[in-house]
C-alpha atoms as a PDB file:
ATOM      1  CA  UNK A   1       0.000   0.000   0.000  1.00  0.00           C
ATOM      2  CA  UNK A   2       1.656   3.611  -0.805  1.00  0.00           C
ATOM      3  CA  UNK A   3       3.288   5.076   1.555  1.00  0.00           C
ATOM      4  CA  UNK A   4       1.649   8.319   3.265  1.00  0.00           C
ATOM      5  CA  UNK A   5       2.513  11.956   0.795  1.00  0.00           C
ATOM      6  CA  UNK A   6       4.594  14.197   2.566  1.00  0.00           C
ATOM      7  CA  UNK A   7       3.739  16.721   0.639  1.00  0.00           C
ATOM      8  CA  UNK A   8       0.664  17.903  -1.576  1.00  0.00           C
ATOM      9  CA  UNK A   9       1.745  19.699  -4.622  1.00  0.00           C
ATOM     10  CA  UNK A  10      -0.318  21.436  -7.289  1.00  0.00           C
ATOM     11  CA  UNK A  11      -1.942  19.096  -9.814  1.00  0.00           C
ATOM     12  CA  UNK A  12       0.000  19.274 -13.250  1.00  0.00           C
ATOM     13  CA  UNK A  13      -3.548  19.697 -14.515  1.00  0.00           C
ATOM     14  CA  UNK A  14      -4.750  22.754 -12.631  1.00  0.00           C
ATOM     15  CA  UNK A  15      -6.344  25.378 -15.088  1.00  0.00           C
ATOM     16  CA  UNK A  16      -4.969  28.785 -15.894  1.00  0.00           C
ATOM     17  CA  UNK A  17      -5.991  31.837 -18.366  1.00  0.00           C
ATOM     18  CA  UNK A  18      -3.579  30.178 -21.324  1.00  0.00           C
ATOM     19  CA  UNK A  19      -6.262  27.110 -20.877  1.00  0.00           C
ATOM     20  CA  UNK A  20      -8.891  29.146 -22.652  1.00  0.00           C
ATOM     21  CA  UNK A  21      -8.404  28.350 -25.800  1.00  0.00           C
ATOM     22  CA  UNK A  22      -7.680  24.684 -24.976  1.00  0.00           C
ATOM     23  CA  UNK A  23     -11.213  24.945 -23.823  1.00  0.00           C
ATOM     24  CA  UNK A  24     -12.874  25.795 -26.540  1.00  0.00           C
ATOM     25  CA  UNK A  25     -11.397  22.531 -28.277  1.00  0.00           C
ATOM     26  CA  UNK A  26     -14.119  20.268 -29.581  1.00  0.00           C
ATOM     27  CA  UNK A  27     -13.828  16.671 -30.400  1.00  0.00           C
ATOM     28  CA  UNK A  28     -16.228  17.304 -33.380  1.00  0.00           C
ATOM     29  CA  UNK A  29     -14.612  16.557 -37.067  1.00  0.00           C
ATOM     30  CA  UNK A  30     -16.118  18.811 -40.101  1.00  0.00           C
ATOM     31  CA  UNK A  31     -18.341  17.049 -42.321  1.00  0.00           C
ATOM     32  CA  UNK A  32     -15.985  17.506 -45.456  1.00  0.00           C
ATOM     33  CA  UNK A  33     -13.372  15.830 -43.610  1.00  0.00           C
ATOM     34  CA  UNK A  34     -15.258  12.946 -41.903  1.00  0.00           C
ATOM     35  CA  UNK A  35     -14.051   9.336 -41.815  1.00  0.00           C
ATOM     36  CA  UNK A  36     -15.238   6.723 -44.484  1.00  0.00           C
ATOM     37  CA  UNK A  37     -17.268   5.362 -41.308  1.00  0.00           C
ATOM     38  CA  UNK A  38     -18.408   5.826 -37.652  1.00  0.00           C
ATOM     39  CA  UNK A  39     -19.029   9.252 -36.161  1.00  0.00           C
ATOM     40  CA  UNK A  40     -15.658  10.634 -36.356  1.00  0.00           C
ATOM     41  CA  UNK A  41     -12.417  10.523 -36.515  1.00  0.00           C
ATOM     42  CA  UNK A  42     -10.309   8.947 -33.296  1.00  0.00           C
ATOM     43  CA  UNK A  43      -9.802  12.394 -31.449  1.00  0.00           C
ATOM     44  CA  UNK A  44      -6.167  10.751 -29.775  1.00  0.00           C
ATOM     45  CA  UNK A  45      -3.904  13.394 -31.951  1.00  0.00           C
ATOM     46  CA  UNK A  46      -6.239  16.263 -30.011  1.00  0.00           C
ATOM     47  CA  UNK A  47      -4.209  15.249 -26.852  1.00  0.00           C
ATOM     48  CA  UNK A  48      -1.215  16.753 -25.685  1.00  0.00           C
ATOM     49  CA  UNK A  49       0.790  13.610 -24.187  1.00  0.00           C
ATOM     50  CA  UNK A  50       0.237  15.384 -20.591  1.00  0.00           C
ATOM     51  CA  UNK A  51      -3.247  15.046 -21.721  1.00  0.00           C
ATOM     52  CA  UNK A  52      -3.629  11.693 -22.154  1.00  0.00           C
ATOM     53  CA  UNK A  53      -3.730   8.436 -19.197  1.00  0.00           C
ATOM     54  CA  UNK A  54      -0.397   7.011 -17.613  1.00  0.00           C
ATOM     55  CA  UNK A  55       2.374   5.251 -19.524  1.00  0.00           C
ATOM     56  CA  UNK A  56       2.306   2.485 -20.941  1.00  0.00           C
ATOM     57  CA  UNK A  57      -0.847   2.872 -22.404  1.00  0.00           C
ATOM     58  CA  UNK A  58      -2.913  -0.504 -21.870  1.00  0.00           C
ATOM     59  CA  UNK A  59      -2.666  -3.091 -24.827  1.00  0.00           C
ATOM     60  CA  UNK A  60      -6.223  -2.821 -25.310  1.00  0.00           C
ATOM     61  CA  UNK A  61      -6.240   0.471 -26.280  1.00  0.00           C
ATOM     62  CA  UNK A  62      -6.426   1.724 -29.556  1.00  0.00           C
ATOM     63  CA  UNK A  63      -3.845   4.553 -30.501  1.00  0.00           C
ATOM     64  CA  UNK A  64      -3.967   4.211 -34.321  1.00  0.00           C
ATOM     65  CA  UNK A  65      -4.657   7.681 -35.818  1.00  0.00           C
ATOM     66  CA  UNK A  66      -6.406   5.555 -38.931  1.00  0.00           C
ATOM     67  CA  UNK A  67      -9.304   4.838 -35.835  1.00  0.00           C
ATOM     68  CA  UNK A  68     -12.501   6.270 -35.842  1.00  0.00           C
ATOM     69  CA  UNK A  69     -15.188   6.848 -32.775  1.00  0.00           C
ATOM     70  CA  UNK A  70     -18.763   5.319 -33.260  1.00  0.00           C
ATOM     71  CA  UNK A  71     -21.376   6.706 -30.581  1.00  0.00           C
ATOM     72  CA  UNK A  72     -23.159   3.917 -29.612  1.00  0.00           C
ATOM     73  CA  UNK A  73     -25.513   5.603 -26.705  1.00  0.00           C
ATOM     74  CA  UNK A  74     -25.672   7.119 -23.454  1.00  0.00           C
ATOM     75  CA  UNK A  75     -24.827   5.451 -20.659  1.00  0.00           C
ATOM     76  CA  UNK A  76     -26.082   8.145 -17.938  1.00  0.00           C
ATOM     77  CA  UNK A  77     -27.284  11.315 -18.190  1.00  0.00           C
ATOM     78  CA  UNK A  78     -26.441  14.198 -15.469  1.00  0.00           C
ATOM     79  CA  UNK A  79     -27.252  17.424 -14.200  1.00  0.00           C
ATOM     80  CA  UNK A  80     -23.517  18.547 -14.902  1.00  0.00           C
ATOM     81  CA  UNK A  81     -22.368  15.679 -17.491  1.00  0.00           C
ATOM     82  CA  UNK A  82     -23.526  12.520 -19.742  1.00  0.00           C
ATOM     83  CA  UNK A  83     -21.580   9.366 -20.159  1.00  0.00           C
ATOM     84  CA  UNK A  84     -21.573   8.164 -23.861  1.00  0.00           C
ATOM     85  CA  UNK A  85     -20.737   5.061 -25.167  1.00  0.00           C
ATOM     86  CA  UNK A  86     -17.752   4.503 -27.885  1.00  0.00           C
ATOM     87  CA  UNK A  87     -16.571   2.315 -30.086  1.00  0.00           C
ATOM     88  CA  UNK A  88     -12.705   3.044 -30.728  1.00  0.00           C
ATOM     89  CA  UNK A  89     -11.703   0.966 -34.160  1.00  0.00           C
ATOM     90  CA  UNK A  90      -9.431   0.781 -36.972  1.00  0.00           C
ATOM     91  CA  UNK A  91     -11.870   0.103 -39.946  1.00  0.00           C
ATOM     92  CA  UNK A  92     -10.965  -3.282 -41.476  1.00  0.00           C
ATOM     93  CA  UNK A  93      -9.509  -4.364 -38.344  1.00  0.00           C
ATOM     94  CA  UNK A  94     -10.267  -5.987 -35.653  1.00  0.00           C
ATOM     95  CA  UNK A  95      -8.312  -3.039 -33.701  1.00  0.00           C
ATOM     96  CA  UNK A  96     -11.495  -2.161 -31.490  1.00  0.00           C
ATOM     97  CA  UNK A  97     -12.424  -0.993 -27.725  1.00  0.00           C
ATOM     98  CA  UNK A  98     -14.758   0.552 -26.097  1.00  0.00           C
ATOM     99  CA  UNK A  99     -14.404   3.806 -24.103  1.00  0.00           C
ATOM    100  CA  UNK A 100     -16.983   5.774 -21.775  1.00  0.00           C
ATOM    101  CA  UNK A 101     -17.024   9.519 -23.086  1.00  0.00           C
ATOM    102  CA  UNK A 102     -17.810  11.646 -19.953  1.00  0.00           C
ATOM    103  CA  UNK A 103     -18.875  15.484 -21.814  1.00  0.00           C
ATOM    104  CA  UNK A 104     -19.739  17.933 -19.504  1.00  0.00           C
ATOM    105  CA  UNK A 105     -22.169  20.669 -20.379  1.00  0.00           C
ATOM    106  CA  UNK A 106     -21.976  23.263 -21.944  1.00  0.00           C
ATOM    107  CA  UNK A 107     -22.597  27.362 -20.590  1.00  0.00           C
ATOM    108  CA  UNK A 108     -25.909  27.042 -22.137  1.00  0.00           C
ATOM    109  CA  UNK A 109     -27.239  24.763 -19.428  1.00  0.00           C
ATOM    110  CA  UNK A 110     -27.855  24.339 -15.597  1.00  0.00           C
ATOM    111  CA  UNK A 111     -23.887  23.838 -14.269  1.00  0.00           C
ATOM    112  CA  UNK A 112     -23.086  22.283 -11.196  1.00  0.00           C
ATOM    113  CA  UNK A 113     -25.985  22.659  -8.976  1.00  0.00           C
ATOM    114  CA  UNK A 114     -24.180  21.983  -5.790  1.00  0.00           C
ATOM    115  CA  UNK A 115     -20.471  23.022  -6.987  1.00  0.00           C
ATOM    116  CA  UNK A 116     -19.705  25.800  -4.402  1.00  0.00           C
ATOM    117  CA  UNK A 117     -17.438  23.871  -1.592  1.00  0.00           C
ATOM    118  CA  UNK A 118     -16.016  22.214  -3.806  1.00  0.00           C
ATOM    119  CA  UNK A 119     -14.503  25.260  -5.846  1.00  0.00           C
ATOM    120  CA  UNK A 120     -12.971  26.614  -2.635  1.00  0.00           C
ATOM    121  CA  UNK A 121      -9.264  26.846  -3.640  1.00  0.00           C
ATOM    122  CA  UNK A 122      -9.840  26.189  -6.965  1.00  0.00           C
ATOM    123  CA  UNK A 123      -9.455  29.805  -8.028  1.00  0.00           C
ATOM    124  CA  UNK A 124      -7.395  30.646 -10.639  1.00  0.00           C
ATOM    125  CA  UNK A 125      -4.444  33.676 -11.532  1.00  0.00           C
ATOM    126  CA  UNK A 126      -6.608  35.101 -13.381  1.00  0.00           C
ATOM    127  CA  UNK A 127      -8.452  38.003 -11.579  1.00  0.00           C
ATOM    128  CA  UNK A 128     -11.599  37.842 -14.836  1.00  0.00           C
ATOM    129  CA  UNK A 129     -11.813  34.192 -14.599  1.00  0.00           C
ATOM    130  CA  UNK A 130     -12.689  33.806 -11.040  1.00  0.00           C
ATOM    131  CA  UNK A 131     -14.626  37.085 -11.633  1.00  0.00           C
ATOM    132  CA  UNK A 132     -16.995  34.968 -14.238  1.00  0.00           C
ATOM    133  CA  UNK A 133     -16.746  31.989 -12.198  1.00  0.00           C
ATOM    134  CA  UNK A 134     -18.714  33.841  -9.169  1.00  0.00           C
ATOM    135  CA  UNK A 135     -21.078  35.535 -11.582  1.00  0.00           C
ATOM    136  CA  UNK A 136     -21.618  32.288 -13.180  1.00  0.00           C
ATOM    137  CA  UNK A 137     -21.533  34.122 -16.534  1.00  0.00           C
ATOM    138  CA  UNK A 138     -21.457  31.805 -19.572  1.00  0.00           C
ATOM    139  CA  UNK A 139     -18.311  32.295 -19.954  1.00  0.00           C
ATOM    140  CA  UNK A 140     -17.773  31.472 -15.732  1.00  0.00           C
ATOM    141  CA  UNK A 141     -19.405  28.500 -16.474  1.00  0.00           C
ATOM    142  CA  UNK A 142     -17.327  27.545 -19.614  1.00  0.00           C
ATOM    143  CA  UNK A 143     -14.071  27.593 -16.941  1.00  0.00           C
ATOM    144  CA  UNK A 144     -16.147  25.788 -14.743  1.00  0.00           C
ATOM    145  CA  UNK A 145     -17.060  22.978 -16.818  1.00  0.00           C
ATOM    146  CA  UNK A 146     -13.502  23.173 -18.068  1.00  0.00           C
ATOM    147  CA  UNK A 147     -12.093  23.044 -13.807  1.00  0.00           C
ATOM    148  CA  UNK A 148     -13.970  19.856 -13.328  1.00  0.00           C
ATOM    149  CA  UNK A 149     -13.239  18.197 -16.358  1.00  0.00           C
ATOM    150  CA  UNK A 150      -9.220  18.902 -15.692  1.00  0.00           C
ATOM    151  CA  UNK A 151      -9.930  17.923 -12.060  1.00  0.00           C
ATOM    152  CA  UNK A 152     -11.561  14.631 -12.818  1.00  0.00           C
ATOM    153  CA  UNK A 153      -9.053  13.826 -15.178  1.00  0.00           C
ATOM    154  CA  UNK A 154      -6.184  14.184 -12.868  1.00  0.00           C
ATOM    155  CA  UNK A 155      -7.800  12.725  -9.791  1.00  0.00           C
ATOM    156  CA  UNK A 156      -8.167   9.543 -12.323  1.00  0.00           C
ATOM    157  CA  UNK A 157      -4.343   9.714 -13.331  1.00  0.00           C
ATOM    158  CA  UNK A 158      -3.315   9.955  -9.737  1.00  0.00           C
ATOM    159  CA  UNK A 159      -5.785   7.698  -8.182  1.00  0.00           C
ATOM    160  CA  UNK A 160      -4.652   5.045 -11.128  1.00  0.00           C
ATOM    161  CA  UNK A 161      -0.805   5.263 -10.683  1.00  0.00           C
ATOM    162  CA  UNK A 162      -1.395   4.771  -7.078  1.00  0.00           C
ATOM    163  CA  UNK A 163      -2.916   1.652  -8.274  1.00  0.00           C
ATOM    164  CA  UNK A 164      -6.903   2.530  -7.116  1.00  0.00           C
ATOM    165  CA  UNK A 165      -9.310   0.604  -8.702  1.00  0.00           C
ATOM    166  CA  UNK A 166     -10.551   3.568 -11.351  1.00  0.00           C
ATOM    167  CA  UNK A 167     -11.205   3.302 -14.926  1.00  0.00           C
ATOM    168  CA  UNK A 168      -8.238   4.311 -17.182  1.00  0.00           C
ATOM    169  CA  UNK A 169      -8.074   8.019 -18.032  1.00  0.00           C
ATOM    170  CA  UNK A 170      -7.533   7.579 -21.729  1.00  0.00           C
ATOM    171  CA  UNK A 171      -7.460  11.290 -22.877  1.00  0.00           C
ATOM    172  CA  UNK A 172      -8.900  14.709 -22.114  1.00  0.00           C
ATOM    173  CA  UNK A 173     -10.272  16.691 -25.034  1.00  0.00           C
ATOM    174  CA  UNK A 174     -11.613  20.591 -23.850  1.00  0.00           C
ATOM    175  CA  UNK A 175     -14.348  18.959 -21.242  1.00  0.00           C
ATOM    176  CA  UNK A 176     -14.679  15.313 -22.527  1.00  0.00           C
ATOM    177  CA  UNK A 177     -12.980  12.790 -20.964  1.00  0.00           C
ATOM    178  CA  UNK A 178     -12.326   9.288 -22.400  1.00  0.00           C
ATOM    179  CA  UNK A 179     -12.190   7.059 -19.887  1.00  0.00           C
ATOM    180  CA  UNK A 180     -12.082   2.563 -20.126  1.00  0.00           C
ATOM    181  CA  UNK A 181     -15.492   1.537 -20.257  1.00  0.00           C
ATOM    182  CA  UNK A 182     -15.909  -0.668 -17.238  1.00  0.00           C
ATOM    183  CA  UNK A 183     -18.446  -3.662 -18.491  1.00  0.00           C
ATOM    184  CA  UNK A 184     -18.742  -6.643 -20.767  1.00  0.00           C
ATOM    185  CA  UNK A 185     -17.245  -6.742 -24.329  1.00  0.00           C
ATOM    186  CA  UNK A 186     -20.333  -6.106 -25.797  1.00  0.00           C
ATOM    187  CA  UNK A 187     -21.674  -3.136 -24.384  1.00  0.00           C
ATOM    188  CA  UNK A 188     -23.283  -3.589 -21.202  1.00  0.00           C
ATOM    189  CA  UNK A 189     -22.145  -1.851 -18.049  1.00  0.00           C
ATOM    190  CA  UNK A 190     -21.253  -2.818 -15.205  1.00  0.00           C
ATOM    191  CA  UNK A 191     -23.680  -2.372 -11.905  1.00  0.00           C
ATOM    192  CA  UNK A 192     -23.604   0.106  -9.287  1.00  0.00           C
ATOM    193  CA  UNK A 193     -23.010  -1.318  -6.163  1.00  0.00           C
ATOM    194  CA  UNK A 194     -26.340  -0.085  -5.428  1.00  0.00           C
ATOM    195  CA  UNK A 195     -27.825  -2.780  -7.310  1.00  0.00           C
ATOM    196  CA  UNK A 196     -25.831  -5.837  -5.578  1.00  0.00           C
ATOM    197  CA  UNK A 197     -26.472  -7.851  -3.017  1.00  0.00           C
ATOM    198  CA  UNK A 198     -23.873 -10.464  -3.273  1.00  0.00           C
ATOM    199  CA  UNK A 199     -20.028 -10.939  -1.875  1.00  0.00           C
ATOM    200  CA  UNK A 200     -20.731  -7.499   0.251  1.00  0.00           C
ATOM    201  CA  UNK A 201     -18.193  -8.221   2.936  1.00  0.00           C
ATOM    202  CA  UNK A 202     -15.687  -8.348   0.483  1.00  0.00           C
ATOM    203  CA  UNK A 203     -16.391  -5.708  -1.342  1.00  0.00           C
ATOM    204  CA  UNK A 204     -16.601  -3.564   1.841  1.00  0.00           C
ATOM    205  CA  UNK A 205     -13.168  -4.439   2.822  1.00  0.00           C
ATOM    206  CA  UNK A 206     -12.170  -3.552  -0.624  1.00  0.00           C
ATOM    207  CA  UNK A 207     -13.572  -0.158  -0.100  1.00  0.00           C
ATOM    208  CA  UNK A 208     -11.877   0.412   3.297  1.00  0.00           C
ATOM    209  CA  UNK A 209      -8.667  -0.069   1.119  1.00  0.00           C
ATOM    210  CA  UNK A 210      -9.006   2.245  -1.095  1.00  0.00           C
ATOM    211  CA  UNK A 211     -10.332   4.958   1.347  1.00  0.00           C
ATOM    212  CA  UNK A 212      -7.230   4.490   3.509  1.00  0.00           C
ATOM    213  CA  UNK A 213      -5.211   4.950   0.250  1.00  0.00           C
ATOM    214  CA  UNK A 214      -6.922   7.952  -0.303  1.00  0.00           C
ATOM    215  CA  UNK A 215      -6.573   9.139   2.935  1.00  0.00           C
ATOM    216  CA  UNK A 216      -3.276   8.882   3.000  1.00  0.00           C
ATOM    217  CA  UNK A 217      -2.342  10.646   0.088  1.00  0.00           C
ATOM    218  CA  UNK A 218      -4.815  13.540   1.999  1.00  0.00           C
ATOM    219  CA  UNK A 219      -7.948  12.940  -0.319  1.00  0.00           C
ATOM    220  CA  UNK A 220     -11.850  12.465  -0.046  1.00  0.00           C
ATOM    221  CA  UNK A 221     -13.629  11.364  -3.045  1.00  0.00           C
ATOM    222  CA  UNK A 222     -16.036  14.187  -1.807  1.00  0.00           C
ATOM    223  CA  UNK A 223     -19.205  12.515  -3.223  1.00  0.00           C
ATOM    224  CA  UNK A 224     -18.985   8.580  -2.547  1.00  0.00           C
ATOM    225  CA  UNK A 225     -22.281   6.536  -1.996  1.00  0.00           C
ATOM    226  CA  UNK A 226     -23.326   3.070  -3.294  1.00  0.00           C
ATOM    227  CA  UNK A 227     -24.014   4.836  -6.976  1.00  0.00           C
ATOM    228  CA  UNK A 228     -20.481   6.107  -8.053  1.00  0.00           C
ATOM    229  CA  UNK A 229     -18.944   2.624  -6.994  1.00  0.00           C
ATOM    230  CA  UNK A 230     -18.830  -0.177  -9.588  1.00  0.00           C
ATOM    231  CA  UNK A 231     -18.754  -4.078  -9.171  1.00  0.00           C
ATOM    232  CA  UNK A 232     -16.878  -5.670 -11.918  1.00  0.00           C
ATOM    233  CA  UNK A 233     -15.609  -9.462 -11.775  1.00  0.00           C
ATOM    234  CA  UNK A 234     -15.695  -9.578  -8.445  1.00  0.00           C
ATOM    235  CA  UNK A 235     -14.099  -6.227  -7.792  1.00  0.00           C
ATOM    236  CA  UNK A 236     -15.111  -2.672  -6.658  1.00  0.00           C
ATOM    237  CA  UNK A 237     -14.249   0.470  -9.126  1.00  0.00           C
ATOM    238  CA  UNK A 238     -14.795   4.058  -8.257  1.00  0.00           C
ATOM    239  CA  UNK A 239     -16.013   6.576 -10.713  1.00  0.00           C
ATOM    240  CA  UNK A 240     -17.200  10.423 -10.864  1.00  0.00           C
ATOM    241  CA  UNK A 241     -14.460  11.587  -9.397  1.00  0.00           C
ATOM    242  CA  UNK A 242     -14.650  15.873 -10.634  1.00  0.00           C
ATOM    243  CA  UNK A 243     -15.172  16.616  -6.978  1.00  0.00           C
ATOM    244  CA  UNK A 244     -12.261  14.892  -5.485  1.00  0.00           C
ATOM    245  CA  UNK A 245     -11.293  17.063  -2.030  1.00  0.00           C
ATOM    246  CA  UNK A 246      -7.449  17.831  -0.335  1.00  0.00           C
ATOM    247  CA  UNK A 247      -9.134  17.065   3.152  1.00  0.00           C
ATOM    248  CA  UNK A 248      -5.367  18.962   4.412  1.00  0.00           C
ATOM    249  CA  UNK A 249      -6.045  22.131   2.174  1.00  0.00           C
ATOM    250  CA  UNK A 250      -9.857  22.418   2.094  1.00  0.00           C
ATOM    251  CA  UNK A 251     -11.575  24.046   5.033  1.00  0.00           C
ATOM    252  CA  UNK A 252     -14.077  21.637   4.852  1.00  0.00           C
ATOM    253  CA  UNK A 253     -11.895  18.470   4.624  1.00  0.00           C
ATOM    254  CA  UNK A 254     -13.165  16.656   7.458  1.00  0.00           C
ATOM    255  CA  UNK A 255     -16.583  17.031   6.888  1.00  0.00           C
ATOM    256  CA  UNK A 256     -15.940  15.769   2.962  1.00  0.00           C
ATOM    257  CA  UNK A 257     -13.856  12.749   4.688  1.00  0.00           C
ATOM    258  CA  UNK A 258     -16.407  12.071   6.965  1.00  0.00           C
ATOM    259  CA  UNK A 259     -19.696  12.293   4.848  1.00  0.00           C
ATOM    260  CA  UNK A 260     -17.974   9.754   2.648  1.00  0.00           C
ATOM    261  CA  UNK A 261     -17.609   7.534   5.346  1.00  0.00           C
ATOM    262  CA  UNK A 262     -21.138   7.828   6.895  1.00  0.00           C
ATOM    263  CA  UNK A 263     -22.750   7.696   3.055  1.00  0.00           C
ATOM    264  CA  UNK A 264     -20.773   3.903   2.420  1.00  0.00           C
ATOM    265  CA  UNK A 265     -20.848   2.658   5.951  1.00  0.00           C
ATOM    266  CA  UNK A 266     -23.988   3.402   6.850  1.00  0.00           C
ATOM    267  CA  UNK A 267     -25.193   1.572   2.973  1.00  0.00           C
ATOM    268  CA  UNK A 268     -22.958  -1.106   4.012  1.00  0.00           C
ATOM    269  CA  UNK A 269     -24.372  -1.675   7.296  1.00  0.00           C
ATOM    270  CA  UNK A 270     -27.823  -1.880   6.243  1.00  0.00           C
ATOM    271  CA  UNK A 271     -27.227  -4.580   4.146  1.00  0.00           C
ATOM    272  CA  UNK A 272     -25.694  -6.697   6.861  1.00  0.00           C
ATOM    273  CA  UNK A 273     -22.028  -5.940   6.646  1.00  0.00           C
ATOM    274  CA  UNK A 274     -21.183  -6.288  10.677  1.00  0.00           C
ATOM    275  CA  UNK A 275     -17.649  -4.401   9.758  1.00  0.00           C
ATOM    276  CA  UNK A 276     -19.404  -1.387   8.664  1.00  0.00           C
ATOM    277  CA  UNK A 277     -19.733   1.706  10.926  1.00  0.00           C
ATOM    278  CA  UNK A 278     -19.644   5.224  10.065  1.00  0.00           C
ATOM    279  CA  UNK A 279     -17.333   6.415  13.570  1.00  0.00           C
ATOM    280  CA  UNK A 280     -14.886   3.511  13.385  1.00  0.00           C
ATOM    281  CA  UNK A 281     -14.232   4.325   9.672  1.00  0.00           C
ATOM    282  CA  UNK A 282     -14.174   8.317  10.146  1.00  0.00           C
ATOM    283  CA  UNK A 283     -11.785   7.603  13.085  1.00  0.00           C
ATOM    284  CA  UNK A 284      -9.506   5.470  10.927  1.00  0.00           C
ATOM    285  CA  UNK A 285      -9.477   7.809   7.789  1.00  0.00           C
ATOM    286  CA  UNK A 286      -8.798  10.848  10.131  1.00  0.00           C
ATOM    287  CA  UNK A 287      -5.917   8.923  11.723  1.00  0.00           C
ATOM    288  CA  UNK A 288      -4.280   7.606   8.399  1.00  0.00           C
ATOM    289  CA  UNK A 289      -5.056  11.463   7.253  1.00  0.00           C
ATOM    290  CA  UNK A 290      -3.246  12.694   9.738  1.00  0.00           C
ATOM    291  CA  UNK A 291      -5.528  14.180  11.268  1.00  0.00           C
ATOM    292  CA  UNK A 292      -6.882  12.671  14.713  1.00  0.00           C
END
């Protein structure tokens, strides 16, 4: 298990004023250059290499710039993003995966309805930015769509190269993220642990893992309840991670650590897990935090 972080350095993928125009980026291809199938072409050349998932890149992934992306449906709809479904491929191949395309809204609809906390020290060098971002201007909301996008995607790097179970980050493009999709080969995803009944008490002690990992790199997942955790052969992956907290930075971090732990434990313990209880897990995440 990693050791504890010593110290907590600015993401590589925080989000300044030269970002702007990196936001505006669309994955979309013109029509007079489209590919000879699919939806589009593969969008991996629109990623800077800092903006793509961990090296090596998994053998399953398709890098070929001959690829094209064919939208295949929606796998959840949000208030601040949907999850589509992809099909990666090299026509007349069989050089194909599938990827979950997370694409946060645009400024022309309802943003982050509950985003305030977790923008504290998120605030950029830029004096108009944060200026819009209060306002919640469209073009405030543009940064802000672009903030958790970039935050998502770097919690998912980090979280992956400390070897937490999370889908891997393939690439960021402006505020869609293409991510592994985490199901069966042919399309269907996997459930939320909301839906399962079976092998709880080792999933449970999965999930105290990984929340002691977090914890001791100083994080909350901010938001985590029996719907952003997935069961897949067996194991446990976490998803939706924009809202990922630094429980030593925030103000808040102790709440965010310990409504994570009273959300799960208290799910967990309703099903019949005898392990599960909101104080003894809030006490141990404080203490491997730091912070008892």
């Amino acid at each position: 298990m990693p050791k504890h972080s010593q110290h907590h350095r600015r993401g590589k993928y925080a989000l300044d004023a030269d970002d702007i125009e990196w936001l505006e980026r669309t994955p979309e291809t013109s029509a007079d250059d489209g590919p000879p199938e699919g939806d589009r072409w593969s969008t991996w050349d629109q990623s800077t290499p800092t903006e793509r998932g961990p090296q090596p890149y998994p053998s399953w992934l398709v890098t070929e710039l001959a690829a094209v992306d064919t939208e295949l449906g929606i796998l959840k709809t949000g208030k601040e993003a949907d999850v589509h479904l992809i099909s990666r491929g090299v026509p007349g191949t069989d050089r194909v995966c599938l990827l979950a395309a997370k694409r946060y809204r645009s400024s022309e609809h309802r943003l982050f309805h509950r985003d305030a906390g977790y923008l504290e020290g998120r605030r950029t060098r830029e004096s108009r930015m944060n200026r819009a971002m209060a306002n919640r201007t469209a073009f405030g909301k543009q940064v802000i769509a672009g903030q958790w996008a970039v935050a998502e995607f770097g919690a998912l790097c980090r979280l992956r190269e400390l070897g937490l179970p999370v889908p891997y980050p393939v690439q960021i493009v402006g505020t869609e993220i293409l991510q592994e999709f985490v199901g069966t080969p042919d399309g269907f995803a996997a459930p939320r642990l909301a839906n399962v009944s079976e092998g709880l008490d080792e999933l449970w002690k999965q999930l105290v893992e990984a929340m002691v990992t977090l914890a001791r790199e100083g994080l909350a997942h901010g938001d985590l309840s029996a719907y952003n955790l997935l069961v897949h052969e067996g194991g446990l992956v976490i998803i939706d991670l924009p809202q990922i907290v630094d429980v030593i930075a925030h103000p808040a971090g102790r709440s965010f650590l310990d409504r994570d732990a009273r959300n799960v434990a208290t799910w967990f313990a309703a099903k019949g897990v005898a392990a599960a209880d909101p104080d003894s897990l809030s006490a141990l995440l404080h203490k491997e935090a730091g912070m008892s």
